[in-house]
N, C-alpha and C. Protein backbone atom coordinates (compact mmCIF):
# COMPACT_ATOMS: atom_id res chain seq x y z
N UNK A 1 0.85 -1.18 0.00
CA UNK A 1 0.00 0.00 0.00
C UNK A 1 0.89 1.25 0.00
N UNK A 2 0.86 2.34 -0.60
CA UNK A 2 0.95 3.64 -0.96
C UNK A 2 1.26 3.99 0.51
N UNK A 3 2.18 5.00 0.82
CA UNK A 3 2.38 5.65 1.98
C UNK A 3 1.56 6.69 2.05
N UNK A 4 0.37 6.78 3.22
CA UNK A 4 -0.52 7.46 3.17
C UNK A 4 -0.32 9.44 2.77
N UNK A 5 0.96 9.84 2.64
CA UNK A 5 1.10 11.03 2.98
C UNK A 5 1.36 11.02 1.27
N UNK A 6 2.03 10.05 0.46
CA UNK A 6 2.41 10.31 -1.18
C UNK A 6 1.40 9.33 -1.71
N UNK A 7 0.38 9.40 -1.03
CA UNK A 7 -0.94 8.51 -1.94
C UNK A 7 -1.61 10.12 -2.74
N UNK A 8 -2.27 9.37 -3.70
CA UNK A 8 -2.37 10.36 -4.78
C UNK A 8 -3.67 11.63 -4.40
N UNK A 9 -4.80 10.93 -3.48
CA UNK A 9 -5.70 11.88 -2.56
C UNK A 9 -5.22 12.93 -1.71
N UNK A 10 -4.24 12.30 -1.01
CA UNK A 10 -3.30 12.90 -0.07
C UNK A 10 -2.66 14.48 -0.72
N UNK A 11 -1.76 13.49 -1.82
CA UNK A 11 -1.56 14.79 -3.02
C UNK A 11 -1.80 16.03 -3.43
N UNK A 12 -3.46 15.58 -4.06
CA UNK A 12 -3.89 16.41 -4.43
C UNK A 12 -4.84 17.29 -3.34
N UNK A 13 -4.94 16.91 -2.06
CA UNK A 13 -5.75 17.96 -1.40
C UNK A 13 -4.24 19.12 -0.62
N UNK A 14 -3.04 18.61 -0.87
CA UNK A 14 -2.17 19.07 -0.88
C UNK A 14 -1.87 20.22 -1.67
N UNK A 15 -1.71 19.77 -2.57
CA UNK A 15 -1.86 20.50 -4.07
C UNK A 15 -2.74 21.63 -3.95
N UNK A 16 -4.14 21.22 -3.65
CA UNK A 16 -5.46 22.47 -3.61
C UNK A 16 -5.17 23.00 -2.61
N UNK A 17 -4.36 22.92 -1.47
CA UNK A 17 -4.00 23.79 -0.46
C UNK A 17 -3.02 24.80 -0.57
N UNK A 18 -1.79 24.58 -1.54
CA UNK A 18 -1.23 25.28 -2.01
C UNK A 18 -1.24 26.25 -3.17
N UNK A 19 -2.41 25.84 -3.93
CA UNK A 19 -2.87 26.27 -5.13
C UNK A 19 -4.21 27.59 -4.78
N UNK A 20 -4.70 26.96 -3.96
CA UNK A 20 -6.13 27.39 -4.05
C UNK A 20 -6.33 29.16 -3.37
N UNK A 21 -5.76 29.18 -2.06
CA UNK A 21 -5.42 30.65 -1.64
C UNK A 21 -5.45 31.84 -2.21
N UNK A 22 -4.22 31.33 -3.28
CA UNK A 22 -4.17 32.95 -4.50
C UNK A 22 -5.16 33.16 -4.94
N UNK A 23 -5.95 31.87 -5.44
CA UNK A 23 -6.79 32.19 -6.12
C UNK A 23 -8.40 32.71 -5.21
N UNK A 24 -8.34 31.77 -4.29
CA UNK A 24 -9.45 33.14 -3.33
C UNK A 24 -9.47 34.20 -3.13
N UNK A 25 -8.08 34.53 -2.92
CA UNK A 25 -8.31 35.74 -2.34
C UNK A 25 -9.12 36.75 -3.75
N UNK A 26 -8.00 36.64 -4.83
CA UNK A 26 -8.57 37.22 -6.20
C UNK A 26 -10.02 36.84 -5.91
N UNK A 27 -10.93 36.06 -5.79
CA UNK A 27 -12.62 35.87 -5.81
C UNK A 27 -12.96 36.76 -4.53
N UNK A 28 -12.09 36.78 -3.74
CA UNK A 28 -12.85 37.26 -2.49
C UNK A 28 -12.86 38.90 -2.56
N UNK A 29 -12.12 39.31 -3.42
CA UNK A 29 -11.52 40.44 -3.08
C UNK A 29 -12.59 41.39 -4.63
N UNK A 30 -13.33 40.57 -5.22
CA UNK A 30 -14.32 40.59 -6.16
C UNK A 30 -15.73 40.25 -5.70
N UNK A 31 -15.96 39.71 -4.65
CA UNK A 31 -16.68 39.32 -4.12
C UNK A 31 -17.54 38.16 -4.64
N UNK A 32 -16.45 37.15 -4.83
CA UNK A 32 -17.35 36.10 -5.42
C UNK A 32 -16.30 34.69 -4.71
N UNK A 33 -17.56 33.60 -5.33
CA UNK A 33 -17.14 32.40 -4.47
C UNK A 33 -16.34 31.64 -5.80
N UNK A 34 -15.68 30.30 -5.09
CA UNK A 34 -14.94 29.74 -5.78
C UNK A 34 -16.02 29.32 -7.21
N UNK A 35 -17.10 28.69 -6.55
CA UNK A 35 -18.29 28.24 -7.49
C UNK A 35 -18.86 29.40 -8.70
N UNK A 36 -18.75 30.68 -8.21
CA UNK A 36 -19.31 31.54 -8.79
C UNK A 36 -18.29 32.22 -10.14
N UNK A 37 -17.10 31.94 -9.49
CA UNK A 37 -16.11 32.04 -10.17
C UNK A 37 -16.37 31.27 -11.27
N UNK A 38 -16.24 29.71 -11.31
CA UNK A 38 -16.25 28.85 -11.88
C UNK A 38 -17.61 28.86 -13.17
N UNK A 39 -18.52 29.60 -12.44
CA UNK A 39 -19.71 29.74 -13.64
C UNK A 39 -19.48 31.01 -14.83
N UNK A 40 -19.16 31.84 -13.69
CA UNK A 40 -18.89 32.99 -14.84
C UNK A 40 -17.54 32.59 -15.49
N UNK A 41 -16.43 31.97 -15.31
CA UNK A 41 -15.82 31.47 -16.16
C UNK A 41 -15.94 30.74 -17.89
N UNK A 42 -17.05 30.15 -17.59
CA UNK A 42 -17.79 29.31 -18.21
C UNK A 42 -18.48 30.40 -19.20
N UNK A 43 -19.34 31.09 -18.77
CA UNK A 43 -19.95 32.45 -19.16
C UNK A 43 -19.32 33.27 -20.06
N UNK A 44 -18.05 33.64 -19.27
CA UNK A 44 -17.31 34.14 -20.27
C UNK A 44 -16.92 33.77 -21.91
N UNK A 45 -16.74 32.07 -21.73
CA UNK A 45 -16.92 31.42 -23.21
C UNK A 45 -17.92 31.20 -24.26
N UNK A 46 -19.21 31.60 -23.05
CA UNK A 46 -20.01 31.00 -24.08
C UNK A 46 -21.18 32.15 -24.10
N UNK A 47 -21.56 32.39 -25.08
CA UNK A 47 -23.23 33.14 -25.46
C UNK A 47 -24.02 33.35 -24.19
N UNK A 48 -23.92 31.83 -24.24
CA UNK A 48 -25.56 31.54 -23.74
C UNK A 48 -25.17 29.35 -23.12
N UNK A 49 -25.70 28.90 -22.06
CA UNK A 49 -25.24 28.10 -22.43
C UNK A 49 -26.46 27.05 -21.01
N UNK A 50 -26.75 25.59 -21.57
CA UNK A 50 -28.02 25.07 -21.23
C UNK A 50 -27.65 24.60 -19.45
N UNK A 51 -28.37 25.12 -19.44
CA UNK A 51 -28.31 24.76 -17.16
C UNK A 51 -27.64 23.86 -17.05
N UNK A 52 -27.91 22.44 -17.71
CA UNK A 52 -27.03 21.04 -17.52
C UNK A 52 -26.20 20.95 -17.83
N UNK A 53 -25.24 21.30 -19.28
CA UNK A 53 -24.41 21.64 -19.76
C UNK A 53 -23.16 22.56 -18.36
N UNK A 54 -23.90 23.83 -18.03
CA UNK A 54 -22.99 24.18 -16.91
C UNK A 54 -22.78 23.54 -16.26
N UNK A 55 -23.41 22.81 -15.50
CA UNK A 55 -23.60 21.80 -13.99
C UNK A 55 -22.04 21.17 -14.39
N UNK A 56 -22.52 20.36 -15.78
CA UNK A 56 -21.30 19.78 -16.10
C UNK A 56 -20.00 20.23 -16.18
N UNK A 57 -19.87 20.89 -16.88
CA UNK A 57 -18.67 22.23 -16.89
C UNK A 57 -18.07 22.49 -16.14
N UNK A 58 -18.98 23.17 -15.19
CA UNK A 58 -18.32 23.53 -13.72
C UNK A 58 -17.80 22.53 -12.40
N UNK A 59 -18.95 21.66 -12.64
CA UNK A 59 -18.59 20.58 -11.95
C UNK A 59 -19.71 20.67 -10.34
N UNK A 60 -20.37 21.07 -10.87
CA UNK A 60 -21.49 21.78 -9.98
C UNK A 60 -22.55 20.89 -9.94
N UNK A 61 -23.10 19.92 -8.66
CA UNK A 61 -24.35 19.51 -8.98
C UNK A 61 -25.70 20.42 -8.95
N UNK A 62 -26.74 20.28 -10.12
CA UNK A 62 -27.68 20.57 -10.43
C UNK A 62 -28.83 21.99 -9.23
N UNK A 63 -28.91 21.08 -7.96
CA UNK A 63 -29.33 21.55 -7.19
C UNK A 63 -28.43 23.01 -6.56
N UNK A 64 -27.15 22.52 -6.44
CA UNK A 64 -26.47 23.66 -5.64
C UNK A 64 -25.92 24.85 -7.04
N UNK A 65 -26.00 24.31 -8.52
CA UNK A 65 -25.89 25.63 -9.06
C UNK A 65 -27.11 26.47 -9.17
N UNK A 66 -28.00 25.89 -8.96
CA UNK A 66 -29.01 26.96 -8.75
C UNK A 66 -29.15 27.69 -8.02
N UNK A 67 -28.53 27.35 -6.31
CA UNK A 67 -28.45 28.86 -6.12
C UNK A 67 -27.01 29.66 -6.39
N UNK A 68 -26.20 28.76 -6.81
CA UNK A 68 -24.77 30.01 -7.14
C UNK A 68 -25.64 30.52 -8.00
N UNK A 69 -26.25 30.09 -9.48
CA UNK A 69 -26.59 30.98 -10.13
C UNK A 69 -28.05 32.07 -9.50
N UNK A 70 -28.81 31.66 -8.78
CA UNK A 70 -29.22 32.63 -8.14
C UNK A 70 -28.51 34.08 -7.60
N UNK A 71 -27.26 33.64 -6.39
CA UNK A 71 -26.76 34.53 -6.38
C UNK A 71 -26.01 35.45 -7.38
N UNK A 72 -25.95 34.43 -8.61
CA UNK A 72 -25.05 35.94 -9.54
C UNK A 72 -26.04 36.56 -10.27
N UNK A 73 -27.37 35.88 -10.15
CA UNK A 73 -28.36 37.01 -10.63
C UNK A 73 -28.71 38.41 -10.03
N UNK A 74 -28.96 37.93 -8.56
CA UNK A 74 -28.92 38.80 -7.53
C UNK A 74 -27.96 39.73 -7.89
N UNK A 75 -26.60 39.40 -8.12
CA UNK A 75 -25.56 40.68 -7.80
C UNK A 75 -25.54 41.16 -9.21
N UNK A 76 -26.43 40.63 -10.22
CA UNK A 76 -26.33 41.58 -11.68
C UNK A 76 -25.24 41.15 -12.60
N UNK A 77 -24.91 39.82 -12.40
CA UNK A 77 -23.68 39.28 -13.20
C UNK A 77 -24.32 38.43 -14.15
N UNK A 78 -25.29 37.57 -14.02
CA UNK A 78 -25.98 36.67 -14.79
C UNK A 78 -26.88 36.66 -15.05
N UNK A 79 -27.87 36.11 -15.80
CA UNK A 79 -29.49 35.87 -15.66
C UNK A 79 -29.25 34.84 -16.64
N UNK A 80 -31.15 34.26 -16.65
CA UNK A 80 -31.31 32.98 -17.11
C UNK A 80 -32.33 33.08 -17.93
N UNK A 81 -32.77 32.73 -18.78
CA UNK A 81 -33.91 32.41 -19.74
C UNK A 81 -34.86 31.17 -20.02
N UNK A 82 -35.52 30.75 -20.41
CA UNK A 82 -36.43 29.63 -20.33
C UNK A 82 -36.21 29.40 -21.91
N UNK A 83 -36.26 28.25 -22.93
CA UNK A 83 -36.08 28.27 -24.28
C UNK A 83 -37.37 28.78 -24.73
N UNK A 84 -37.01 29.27 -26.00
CA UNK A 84 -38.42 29.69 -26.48
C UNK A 84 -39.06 28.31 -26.74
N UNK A 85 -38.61 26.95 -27.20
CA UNK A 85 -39.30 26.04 -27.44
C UNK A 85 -39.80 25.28 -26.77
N UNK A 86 -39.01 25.00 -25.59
CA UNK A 86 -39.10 23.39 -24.42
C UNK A 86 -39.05 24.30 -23.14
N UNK A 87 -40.31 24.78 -22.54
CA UNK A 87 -40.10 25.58 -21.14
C UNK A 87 -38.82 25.17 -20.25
N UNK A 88 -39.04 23.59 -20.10
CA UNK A 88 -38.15 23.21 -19.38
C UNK A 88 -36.51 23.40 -19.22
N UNK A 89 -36.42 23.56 -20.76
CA UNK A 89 -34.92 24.04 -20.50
C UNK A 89 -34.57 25.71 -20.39
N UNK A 90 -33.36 25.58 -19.57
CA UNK A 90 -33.08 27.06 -18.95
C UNK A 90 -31.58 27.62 -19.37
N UNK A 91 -31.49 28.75 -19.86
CA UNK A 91 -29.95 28.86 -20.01
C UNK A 91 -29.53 30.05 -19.64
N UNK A 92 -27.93 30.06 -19.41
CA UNK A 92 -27.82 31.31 -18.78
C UNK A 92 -26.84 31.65 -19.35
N UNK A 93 -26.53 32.50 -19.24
CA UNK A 93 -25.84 34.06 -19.77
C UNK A 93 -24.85 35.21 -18.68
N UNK A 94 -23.69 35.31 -19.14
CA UNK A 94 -23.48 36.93 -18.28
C UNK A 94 -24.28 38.10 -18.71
N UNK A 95 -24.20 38.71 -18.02
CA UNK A 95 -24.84 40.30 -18.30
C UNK A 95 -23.82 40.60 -18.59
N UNK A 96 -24.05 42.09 -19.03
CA UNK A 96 -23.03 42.84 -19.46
C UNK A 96 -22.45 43.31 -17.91
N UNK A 97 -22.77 43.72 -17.12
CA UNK A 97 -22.14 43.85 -15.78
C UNK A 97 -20.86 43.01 -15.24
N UNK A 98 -21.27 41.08 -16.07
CA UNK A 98 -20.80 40.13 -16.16
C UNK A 98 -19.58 39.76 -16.43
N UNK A 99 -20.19 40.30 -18.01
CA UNK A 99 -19.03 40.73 -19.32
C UNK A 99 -17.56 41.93 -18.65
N UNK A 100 -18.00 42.44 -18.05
CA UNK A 100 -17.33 43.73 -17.57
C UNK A 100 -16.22 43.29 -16.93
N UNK A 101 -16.75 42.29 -15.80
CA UNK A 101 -16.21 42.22 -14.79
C UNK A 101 -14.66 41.09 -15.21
N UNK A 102 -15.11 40.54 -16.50
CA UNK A 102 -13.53 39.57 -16.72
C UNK A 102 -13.05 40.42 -16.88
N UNK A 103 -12.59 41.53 -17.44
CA UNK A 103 -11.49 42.42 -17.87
C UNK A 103 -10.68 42.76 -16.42
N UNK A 104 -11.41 43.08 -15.13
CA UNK A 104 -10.67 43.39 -13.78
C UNK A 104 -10.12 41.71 -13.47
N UNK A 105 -11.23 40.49 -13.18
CA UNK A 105 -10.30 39.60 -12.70
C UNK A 105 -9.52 39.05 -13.93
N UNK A 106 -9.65 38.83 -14.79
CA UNK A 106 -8.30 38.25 -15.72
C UNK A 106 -7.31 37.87 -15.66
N UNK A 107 -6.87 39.41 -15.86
CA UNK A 107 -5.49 39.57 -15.60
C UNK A 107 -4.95 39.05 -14.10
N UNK A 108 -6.28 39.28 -13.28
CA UNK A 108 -5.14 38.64 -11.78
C UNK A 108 -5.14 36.88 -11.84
N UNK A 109 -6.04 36.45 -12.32
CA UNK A 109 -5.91 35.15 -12.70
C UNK A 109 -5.23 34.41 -13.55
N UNK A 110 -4.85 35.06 -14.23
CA UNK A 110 -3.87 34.77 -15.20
C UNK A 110 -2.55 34.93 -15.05
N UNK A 111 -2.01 35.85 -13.54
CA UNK A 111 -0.97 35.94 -13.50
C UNK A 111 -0.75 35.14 -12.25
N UNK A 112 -1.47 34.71 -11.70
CA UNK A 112 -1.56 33.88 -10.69
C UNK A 112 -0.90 32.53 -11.25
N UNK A 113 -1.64 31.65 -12.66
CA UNK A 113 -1.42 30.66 -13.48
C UNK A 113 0.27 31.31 -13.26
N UNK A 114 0.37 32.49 -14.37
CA UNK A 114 1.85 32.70 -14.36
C UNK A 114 3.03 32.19 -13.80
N UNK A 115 2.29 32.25 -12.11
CA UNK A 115 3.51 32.11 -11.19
C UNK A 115 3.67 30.68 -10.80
N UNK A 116 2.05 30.10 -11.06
CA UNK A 116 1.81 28.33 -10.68
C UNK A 116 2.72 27.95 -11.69
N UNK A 117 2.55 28.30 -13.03
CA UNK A 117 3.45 27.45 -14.58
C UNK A 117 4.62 27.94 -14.11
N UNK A 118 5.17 28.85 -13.59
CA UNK A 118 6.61 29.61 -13.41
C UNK A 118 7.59 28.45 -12.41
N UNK A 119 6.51 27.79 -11.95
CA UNK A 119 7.43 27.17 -9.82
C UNK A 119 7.37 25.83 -11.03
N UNK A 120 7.35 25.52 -11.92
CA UNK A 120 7.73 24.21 -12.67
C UNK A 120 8.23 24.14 -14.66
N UNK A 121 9.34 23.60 -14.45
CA UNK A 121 9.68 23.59 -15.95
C UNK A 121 8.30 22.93 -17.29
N UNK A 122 8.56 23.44 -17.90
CA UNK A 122 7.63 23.13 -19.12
C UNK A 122 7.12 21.86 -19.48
N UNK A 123 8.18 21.36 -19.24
CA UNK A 123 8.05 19.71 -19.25
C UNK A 123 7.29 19.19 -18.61
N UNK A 124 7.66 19.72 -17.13
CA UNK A 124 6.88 18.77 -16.12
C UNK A 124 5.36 19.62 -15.94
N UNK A 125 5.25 20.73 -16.54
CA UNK A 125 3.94 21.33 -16.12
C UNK A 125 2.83 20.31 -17.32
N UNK A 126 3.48 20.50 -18.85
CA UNK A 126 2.56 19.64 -19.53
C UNK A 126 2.22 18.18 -19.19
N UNK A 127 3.31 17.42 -18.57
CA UNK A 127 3.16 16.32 -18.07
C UNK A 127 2.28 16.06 -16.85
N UNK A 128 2.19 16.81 -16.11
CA UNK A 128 1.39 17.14 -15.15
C UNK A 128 -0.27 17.39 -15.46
N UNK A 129 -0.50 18.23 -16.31
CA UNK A 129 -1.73 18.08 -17.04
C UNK A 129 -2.50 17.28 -17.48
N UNK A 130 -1.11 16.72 -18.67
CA UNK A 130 -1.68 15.21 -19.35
C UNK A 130 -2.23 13.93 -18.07
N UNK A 131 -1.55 13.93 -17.14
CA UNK A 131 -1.30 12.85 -16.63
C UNK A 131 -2.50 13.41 -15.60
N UNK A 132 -3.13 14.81 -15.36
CA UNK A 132 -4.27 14.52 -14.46
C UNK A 132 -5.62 14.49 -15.76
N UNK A 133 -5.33 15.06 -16.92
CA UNK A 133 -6.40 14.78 -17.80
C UNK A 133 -6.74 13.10 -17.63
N UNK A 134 -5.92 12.21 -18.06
CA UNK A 134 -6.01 10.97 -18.34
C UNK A 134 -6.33 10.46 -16.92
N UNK A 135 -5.97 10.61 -15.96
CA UNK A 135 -6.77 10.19 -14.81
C UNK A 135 -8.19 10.33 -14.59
N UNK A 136 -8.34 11.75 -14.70
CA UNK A 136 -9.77 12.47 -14.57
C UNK A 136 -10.67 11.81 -16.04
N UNK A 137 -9.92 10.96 -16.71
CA UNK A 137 -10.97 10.40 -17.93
C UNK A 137 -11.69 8.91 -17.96
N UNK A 138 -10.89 8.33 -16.11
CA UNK A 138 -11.01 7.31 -16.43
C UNK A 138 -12.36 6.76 -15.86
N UNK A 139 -13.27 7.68 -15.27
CA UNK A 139 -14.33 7.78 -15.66
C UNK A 139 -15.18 7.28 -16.60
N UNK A 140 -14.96 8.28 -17.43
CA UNK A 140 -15.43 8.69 -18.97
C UNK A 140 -15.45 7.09 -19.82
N UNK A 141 -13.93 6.49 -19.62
CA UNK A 141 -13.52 5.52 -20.07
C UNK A 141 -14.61 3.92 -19.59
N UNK A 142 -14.67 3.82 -18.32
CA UNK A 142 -15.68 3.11 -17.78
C UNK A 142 -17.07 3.30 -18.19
N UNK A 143 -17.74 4.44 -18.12
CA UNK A 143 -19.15 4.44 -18.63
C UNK A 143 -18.97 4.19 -20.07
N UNK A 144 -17.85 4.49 -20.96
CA UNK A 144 -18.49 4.41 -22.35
C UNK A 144 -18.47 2.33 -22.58
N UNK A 145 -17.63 2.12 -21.83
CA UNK A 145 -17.16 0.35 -21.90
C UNK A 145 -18.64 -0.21 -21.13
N UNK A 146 -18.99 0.47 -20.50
CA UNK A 146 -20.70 -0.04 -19.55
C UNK A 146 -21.74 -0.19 -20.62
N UNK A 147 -21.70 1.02 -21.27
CA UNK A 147 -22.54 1.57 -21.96
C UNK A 147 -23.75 2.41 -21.69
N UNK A 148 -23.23 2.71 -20.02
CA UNK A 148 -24.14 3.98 -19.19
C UNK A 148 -23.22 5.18 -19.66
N UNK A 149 -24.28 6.39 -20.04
CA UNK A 149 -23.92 7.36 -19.38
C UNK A 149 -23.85 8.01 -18.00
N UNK A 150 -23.42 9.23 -18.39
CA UNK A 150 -23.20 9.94 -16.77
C UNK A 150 -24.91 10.24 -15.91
N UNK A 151 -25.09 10.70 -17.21
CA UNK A 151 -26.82 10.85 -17.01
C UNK A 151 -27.96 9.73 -16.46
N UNK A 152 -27.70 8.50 -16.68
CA UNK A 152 -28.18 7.35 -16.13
C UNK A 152 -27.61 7.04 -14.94
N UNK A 153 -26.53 7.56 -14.54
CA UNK A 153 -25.94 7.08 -13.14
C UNK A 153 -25.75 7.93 -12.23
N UNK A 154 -26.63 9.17 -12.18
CA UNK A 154 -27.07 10.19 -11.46
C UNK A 154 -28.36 10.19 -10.97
């Protein structure tokens, strides 16, 4: 067995402890949460984009993005729409208030990355990526060999 302190859980809540700070404070200091962050991120890429679709994205279950996205309605960053065709589906959007607001955090987020890619050579940062992509797929890899989706096992 794995020595509990270089087991790979261990790791990575390691990892998010060292990682994660800079990047609060930048949300906090904007007044937004890690989650909220994470939607308007999302926002930022896209138009317009379908409630479930985010959930996924963000990594947000269903129930609890509704109220992050509540709250960024509240503060004038987001809103949501109903389709014109299928009531049921809902999608959301930044506002322009929304829109506004990447131009201030951006740049601090981006230079934050800066200094994370900076504390490791090139090599090992892409390797590092690859190697949590392909972990984080093996998931993906199991349901498609089942022949469940994610959606059936929720």
């Amino acid at each position: 067995m794995q020595e509990f302190s270089r087991s790979l859980p261990m790791m990575l809540y390691r990892t998010l402890d060292a990682v994660m700070p800079r990047f609060r404070q930048i949300f906090s200091e904007f007044g937004l949460t890690e989650q909220q962050w994470r939607v308007l991120r999302v926002l930022w890429q896209h138009e317009q984009i379908a409630f479930r679709e985010l959930a996924d994205l963000t990594l947000i279950p269903p129930p609890s993005l509704v109220g992050v996205v509540d709250r960024l309605t509240r503060s004038g960053l987001a809103d949501r729409r109903r389709s014109d065709t299928d009531r049921r589906h809902v999608f959301v959007h930044a506002t322009g208030k929304g829109v506004a607001l990447e131009s201030q955090v951006r740049p601090r987020v981006d230079k934050a990355y800066a200094e994370l890619r900076g504390s490791v050579d090139t090599k090992t940062w892409n390797a590092l990526i690859a190697g949590l992509e392909q972990i984080s797929s093996i998931d993906e890899e199991a349901e498609g060999k089942s022949g469940h989706s994610r959606a059936i096992n929720e």
